[in-house]
PDB file of N, CA and C in Angstrom:
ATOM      1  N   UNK A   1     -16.483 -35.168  32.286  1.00  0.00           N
ATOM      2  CA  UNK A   1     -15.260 -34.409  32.108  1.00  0.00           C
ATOM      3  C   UNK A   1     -14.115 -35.015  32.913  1.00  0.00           C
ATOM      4  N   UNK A   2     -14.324 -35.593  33.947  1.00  0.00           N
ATOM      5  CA  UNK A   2     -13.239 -35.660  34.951  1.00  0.00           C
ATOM      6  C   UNK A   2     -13.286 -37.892  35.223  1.00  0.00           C
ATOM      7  N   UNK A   3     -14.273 -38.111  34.593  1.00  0.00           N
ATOM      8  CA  UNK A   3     -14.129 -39.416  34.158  1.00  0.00           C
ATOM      9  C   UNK A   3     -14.414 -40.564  35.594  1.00  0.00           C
ATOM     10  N   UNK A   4     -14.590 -39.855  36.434  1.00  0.00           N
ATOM     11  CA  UNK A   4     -14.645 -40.424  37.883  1.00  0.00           C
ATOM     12  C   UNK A   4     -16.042 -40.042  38.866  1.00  0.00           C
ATOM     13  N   UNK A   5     -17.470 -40.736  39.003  1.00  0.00           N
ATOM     14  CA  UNK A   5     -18.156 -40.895  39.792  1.00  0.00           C
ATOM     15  C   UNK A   5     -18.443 -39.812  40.979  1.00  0.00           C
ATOM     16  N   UNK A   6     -18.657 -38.560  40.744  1.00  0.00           N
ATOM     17  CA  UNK A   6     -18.599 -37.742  42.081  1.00  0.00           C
ATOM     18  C   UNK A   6     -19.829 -37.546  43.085  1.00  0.00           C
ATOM     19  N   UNK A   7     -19.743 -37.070  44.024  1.00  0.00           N
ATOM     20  CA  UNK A   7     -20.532 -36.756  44.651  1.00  0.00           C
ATOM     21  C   UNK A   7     -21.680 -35.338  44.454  1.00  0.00           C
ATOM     22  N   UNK A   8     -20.778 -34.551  43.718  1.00  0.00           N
ATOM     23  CA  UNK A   8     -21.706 -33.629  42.721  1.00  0.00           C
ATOM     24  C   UNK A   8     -21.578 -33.442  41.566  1.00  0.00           C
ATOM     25  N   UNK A   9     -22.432 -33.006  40.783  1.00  0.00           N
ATOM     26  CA  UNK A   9     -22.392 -32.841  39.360  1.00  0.00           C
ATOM     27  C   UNK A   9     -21.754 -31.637  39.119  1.00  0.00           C
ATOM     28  N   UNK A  10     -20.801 -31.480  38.076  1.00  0.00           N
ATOM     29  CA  UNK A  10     -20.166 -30.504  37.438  1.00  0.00           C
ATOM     30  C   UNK A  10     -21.344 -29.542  36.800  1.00  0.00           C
ATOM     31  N   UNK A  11     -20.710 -28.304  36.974  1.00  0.00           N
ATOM     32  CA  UNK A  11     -21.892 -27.143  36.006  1.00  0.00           C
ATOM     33  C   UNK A  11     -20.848 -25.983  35.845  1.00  0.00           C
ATOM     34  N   UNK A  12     -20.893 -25.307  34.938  1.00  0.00           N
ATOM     35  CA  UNK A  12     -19.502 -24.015  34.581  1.00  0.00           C
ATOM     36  C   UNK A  12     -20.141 -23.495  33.526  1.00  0.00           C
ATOM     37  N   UNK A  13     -20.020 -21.707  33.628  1.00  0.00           N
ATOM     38  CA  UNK A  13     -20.867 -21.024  32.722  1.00  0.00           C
ATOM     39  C   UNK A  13     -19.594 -20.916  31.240  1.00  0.00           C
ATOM     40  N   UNK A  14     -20.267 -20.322  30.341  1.00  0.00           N
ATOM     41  CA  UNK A  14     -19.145 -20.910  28.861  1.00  0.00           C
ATOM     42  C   UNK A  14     -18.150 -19.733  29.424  1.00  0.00           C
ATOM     43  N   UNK A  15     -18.000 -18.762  30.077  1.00  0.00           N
ATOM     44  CA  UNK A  15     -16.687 -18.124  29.941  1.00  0.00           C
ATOM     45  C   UNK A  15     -15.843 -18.570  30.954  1.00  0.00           C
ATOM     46  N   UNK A  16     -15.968 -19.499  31.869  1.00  0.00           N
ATOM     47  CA  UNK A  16     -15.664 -20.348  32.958  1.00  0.00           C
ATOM     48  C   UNK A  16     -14.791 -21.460  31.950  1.00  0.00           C
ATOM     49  N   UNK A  17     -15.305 -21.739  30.727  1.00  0.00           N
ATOM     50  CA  UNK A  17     -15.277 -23.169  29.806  1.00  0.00           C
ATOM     51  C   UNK A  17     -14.456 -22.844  28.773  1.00  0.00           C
ATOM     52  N   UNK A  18     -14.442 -21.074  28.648  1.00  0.00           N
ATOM     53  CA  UNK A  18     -13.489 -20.383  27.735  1.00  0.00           C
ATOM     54  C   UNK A  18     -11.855 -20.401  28.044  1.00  0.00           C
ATOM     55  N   UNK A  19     -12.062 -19.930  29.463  1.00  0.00           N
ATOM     56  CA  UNK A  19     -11.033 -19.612  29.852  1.00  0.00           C
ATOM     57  C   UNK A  19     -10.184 -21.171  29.825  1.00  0.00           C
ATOM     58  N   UNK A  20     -11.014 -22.153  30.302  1.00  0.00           N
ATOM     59  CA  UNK A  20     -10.206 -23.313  30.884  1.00  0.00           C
ATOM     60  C   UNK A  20      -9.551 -24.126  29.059  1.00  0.00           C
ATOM     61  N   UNK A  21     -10.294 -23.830  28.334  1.00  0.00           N
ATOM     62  CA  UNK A  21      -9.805 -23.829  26.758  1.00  0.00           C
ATOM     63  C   UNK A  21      -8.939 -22.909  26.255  1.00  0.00           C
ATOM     64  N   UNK A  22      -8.702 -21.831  27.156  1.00  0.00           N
ATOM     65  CA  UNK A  22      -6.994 -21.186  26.575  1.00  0.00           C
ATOM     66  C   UNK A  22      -6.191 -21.890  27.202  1.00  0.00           C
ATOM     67  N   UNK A  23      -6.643 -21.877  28.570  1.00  0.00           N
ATOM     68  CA  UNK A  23      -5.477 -22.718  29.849  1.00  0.00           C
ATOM     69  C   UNK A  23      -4.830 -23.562  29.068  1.00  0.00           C
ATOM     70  N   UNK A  24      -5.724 -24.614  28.400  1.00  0.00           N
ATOM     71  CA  UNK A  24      -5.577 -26.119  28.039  1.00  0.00           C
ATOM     72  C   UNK A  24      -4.345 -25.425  26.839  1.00  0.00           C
ATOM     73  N   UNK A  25      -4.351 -24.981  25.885  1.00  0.00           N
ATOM     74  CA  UNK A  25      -3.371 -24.179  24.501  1.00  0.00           C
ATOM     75  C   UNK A  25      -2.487 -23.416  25.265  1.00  0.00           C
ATOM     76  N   UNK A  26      -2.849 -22.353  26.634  1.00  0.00           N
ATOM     77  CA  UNK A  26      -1.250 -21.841  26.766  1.00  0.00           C
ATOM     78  C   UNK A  26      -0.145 -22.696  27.560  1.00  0.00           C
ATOM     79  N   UNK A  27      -1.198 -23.506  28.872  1.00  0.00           N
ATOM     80  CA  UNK A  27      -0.348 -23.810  30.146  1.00  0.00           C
ATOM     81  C   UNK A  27      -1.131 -25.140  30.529  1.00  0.00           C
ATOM     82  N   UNK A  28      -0.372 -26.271  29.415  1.00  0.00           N
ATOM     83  CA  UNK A  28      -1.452 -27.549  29.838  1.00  0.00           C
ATOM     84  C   UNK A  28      -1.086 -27.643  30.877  1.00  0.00           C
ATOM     85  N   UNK A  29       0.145 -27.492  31.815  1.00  0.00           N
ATOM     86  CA  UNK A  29       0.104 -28.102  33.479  1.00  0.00           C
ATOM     87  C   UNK A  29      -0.429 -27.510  34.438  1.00  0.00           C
ATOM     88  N   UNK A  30      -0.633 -26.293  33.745  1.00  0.00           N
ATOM     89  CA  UNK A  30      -1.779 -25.482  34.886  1.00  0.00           C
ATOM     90  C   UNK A  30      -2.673 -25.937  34.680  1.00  0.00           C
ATOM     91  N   UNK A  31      -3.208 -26.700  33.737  1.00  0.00           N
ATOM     92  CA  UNK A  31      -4.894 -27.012  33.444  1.00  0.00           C
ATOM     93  C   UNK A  31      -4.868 -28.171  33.860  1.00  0.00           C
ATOM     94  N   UNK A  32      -3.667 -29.125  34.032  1.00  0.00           N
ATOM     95  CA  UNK A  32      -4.105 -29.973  34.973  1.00  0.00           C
ATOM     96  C   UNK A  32      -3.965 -30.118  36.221  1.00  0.00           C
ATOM     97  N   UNK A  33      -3.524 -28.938  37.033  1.00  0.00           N
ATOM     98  CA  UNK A  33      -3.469 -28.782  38.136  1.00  0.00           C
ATOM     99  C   UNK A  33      -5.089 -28.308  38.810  1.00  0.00           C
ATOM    100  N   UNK A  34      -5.686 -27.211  37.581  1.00  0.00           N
ATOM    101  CA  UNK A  34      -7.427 -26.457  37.759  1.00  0.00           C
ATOM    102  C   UNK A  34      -8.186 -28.250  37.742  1.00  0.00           C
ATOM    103  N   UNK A  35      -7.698 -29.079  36.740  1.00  0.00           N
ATOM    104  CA  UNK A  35      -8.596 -30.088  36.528  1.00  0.00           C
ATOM    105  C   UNK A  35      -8.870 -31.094  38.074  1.00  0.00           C
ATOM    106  N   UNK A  36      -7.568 -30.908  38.591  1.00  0.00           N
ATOM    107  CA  UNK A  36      -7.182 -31.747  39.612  1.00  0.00           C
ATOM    108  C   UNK A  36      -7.851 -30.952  41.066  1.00  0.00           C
ATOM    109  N   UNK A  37      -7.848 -29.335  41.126  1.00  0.00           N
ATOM    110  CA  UNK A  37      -8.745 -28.890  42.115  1.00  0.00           C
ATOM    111  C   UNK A  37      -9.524 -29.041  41.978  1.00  0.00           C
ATOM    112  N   UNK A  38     -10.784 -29.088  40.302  1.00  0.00           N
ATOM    113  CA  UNK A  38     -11.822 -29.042  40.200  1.00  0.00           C
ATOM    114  C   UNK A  38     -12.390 -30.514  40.790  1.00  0.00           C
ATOM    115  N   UNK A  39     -11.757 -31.500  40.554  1.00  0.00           N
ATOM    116  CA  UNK A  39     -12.460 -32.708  41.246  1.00  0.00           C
ATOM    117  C   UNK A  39     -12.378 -32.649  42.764  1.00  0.00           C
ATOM    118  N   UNK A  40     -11.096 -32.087  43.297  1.00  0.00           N
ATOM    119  CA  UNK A  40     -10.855 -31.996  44.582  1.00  0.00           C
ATOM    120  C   UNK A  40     -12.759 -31.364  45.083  1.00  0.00           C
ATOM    121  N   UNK A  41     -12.999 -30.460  44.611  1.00  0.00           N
ATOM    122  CA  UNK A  41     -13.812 -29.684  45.029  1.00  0.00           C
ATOM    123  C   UNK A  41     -15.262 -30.041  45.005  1.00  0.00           C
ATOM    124  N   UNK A  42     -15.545 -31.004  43.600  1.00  0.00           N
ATOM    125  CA  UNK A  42     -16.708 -31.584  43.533  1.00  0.00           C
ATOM    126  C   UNK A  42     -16.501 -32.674  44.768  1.00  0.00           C
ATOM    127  N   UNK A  43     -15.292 -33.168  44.666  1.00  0.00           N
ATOM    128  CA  UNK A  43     -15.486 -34.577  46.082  1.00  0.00           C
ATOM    129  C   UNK A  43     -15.895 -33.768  47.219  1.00  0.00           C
ATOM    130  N   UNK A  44     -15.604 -32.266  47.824  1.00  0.00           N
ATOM    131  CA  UNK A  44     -15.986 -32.111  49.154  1.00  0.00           C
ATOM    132  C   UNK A  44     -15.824 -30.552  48.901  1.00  0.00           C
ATOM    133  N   UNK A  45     -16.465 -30.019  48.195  1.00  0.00           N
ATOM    134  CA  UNK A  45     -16.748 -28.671  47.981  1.00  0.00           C
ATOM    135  C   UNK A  45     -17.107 -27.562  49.273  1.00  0.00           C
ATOM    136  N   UNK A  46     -17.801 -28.263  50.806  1.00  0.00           N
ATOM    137  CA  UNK A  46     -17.760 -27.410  52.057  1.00  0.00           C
ATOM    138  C   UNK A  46     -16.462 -26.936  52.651  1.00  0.00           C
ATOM    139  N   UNK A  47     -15.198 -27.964  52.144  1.00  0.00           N
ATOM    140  CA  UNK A  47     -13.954 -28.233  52.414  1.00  0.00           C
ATOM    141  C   UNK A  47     -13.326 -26.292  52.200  1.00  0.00           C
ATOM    142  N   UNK A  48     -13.859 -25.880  50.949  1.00  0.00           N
ATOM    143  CA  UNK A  48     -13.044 -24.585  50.550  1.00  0.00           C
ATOM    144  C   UNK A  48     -13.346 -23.364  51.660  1.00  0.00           C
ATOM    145  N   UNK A  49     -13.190 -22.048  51.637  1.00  0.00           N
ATOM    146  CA  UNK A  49     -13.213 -21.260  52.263  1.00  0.00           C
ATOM    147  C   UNK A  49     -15.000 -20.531  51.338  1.00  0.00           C
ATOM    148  N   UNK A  50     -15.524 -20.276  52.626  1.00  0.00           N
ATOM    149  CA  UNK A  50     -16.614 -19.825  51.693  1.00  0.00           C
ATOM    150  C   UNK A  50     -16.675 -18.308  51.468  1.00  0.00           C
ATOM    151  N   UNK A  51     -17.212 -17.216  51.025  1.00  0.00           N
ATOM    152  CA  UNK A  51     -16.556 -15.905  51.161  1.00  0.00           C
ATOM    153  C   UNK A  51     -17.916 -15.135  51.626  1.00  0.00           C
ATOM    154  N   UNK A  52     -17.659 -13.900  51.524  1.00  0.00           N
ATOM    155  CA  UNK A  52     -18.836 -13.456  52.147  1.00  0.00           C
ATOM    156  C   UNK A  52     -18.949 -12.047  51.798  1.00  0.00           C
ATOM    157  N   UNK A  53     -20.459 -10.901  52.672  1.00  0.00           N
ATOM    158  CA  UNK A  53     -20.842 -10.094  52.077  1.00  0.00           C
ATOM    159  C   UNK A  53     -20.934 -10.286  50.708  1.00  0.00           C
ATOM    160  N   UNK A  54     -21.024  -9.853  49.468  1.00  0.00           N
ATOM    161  CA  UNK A  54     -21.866  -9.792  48.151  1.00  0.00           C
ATOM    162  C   UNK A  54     -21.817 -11.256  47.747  1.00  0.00           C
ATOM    163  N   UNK A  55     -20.578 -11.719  48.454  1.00  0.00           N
ATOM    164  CA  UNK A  55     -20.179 -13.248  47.771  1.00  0.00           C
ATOM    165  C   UNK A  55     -20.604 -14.234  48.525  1.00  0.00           C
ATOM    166  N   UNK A  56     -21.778 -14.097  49.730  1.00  0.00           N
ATOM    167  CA  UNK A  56     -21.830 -15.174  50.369  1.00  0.00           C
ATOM    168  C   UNK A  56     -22.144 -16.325  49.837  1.00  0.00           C
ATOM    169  N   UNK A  57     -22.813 -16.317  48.720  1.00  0.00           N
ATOM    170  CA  UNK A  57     -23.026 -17.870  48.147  1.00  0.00           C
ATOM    171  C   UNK A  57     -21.891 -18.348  47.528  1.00  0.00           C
ATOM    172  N   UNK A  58     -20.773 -17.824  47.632  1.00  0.00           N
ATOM    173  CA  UNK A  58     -19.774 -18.411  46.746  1.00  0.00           C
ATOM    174  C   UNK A  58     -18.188 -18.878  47.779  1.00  0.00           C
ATOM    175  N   UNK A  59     -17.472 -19.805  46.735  1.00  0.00           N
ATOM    176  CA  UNK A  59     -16.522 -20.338  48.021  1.00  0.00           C
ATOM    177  C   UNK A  59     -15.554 -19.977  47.429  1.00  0.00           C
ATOM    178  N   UNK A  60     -13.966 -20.301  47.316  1.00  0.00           N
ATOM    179  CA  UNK A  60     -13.211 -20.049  46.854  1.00  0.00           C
ATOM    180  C   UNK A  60     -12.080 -21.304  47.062  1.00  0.00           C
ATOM    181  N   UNK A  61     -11.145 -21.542  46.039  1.00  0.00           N
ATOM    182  CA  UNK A  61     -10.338 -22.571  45.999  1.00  0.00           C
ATOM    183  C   UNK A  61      -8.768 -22.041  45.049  1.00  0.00           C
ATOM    184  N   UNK A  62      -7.793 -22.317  45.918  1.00  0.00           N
ATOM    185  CA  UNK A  62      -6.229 -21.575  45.539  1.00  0.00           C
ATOM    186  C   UNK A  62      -5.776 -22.746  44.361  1.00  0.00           C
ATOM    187  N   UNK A  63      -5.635 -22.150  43.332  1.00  0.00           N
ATOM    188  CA  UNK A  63      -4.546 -22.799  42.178  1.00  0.00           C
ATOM    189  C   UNK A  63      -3.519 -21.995  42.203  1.00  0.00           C
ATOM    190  N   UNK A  64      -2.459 -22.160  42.858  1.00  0.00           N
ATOM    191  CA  UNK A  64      -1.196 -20.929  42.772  1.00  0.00           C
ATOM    192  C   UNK A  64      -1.163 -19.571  43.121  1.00  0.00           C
ATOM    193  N   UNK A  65      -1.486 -18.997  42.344  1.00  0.00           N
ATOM    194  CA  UNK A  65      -1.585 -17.347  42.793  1.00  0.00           C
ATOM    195  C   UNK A  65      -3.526 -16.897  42.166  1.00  0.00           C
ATOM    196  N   UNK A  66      -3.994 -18.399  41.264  1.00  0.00           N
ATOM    197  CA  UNK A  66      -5.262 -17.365  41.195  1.00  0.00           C
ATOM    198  C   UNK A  66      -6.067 -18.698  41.786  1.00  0.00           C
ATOM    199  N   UNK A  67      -7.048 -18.243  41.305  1.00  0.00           N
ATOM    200  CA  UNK A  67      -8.377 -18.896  42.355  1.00  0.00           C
ATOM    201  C   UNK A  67      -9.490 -19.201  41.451  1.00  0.00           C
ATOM    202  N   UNK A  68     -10.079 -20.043  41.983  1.00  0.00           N
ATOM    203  CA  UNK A  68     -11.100 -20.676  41.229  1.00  0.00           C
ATOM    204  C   UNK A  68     -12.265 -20.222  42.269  1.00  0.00           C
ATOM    205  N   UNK A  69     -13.530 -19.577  41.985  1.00  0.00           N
ATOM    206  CA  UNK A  69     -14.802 -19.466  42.244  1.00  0.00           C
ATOM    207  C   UNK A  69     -15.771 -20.073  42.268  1.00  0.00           C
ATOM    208  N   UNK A  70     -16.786 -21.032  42.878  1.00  0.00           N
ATOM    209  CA  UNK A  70     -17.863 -21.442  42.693  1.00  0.00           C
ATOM    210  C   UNK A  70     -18.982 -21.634  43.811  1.00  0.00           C
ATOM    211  N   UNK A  71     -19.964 -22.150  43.083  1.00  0.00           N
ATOM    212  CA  UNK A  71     -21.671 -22.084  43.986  1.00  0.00           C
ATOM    213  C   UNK A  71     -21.820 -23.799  44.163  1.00  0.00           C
ATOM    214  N   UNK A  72     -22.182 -23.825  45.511  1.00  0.00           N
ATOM    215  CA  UNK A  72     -22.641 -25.176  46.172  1.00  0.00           C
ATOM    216  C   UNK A  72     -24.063 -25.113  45.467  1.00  0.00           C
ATOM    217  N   UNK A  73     -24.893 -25.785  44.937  1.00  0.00           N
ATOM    218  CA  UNK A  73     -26.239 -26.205  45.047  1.00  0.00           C
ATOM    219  C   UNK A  73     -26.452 -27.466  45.356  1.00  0.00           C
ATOM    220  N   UNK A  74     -26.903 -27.256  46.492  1.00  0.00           N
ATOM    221  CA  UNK A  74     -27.188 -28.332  47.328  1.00  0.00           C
ATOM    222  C   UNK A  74     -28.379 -28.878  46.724  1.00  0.00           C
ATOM    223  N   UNK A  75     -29.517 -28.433  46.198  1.00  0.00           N
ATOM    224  CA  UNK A  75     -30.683 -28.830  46.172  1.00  0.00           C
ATOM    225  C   UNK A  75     -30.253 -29.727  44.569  1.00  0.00           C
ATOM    226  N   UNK A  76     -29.840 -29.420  43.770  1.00  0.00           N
ATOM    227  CA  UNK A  76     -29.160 -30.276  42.557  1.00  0.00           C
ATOM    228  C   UNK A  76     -27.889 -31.504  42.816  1.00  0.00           C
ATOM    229  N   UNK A  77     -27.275 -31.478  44.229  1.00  0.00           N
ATOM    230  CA  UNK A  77     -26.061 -31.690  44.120  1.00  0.00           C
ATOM    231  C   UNK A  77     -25.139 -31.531  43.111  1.00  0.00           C
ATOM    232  N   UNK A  78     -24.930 -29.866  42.761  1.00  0.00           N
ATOM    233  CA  UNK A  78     -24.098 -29.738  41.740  1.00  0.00           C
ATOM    234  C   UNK A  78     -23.282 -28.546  42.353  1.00  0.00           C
ATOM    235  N   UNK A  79     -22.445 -28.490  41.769  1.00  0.00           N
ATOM    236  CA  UNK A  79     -21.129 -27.178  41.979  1.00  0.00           C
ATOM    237  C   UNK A  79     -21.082 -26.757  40.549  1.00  0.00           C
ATOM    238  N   UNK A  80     -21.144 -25.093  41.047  1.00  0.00           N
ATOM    239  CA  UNK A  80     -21.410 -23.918  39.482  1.00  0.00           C
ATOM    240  C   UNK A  80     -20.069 -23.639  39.419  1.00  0.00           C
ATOM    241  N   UNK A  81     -19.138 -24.217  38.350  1.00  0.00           N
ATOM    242  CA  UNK A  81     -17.748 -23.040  38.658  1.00  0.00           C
ATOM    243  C   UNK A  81     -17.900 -21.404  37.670  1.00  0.00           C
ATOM    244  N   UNK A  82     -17.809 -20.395  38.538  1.00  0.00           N
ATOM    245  CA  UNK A  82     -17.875 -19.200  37.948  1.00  0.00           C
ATOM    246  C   UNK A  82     -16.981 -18.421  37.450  1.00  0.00           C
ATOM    247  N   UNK A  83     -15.591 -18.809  38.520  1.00  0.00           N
ATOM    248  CA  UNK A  83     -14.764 -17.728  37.777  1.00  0.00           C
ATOM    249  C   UNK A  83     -13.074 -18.391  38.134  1.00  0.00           C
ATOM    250  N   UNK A  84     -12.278 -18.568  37.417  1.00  0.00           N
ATOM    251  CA  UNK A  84     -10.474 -18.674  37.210  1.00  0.00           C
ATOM    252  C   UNK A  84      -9.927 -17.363  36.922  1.00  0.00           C
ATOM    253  N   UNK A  85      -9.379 -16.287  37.941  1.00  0.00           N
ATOM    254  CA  UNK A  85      -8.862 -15.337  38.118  1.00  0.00           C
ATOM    255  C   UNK A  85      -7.624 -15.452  38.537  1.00  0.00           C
ATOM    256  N   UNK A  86      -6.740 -14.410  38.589  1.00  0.00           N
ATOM    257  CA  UNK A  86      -5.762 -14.299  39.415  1.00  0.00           C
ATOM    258  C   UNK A  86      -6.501 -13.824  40.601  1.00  0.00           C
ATOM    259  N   UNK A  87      -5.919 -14.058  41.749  1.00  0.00           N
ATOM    260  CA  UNK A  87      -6.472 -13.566  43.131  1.00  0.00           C
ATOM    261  C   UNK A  87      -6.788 -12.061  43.298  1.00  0.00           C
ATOM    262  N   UNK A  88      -6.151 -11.415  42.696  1.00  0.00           N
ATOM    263  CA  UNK A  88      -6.460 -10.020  43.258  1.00  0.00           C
ATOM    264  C   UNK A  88      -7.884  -9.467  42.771  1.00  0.00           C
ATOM    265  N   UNK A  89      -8.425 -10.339  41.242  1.00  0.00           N
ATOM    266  CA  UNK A  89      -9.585 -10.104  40.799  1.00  0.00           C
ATOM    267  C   UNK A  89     -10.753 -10.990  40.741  1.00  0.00           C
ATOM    268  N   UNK A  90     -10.408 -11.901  41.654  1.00  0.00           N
ATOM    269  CA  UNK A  90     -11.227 -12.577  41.583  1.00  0.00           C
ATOM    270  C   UNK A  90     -12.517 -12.153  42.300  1.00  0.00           C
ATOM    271  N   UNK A  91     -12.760 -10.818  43.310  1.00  0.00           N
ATOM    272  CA  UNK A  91     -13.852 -10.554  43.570  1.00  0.00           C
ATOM    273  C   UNK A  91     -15.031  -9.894  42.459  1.00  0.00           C
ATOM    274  N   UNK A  92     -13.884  -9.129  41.705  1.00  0.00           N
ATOM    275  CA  UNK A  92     -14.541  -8.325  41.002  1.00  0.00           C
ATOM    276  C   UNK A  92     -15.045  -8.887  39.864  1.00  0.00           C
ATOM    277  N   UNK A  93     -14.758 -10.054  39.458  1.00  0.00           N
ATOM    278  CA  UNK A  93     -15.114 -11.445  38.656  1.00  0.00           C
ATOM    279  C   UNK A  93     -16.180 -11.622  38.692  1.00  0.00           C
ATOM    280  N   UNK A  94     -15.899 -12.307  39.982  1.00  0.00           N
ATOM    281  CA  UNK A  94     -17.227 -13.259  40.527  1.00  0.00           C
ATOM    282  C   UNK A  94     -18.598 -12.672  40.915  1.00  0.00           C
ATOM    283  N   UNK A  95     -18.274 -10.967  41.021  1.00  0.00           N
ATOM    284  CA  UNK A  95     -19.690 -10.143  41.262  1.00  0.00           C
ATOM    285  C   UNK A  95     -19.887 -10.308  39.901  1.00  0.00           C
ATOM    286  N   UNK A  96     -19.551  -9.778  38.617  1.00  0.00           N
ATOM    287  CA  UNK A  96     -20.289  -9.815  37.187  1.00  0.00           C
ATOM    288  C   UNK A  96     -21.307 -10.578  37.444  1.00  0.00           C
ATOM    289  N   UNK A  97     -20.952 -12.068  38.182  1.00  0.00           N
ATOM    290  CA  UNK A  97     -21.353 -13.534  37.129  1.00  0.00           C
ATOM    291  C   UNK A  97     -22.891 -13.108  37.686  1.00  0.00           C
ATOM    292  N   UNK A  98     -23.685 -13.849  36.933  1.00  0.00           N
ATOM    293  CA  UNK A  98     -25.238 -13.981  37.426  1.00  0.00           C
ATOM    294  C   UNK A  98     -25.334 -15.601  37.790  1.00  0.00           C
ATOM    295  N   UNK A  99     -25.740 -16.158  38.434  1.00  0.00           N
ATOM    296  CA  UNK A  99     -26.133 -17.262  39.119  1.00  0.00           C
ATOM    297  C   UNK A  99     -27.343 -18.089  39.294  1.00  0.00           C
TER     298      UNK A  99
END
């Protein structure tokens, strides 16, 4: 996807893959700004803020006013992205997801 050698493998559940396919049709420069965190994040994914209580396995990363969600698996070297919210919902998001 991102065409460049990372240090972890990409993984994103399809409504993670939905959303980033309206992005791409409403607001291509926002989608290349998500595209441009999303590598940021596979290069050094400990880098983000990690969150905690229900969300401890999950980190968080700022695109503007919303946020991108995801899971380190270390044992795959892969990063799960779960959820592209605006910030205020992004908790209530990221509890739905199953993991």
């Amino acid at each position: 996807m991102l065409g460049v050698a990372l240090p972890y493998a990409l993984d994103a559940n399809e409504e993670f893959l939905e959303i980033l396919g309206k992005l791409l049709k409403k607001d291509p420069q926002m989608y290349d700004r998500v595209r441009k965190k999303m590598q940021e994040i596979l290069e050094t994914p400990d880098h983000f803020k990690p969150l905690s209580n229900v969300l401890k396995h999950y980190r968080r990363a700022h695109v503007g006013h919303f946020v991108i969600a995801f899971r380190i698996i270390e044992e795959q070297k892969m990063v799960r992205f779960v959820a592209y919210a605006h910030h205020i919902y992004t908790k209530e998001v990221s509890m739905n997801k199953s993991s």
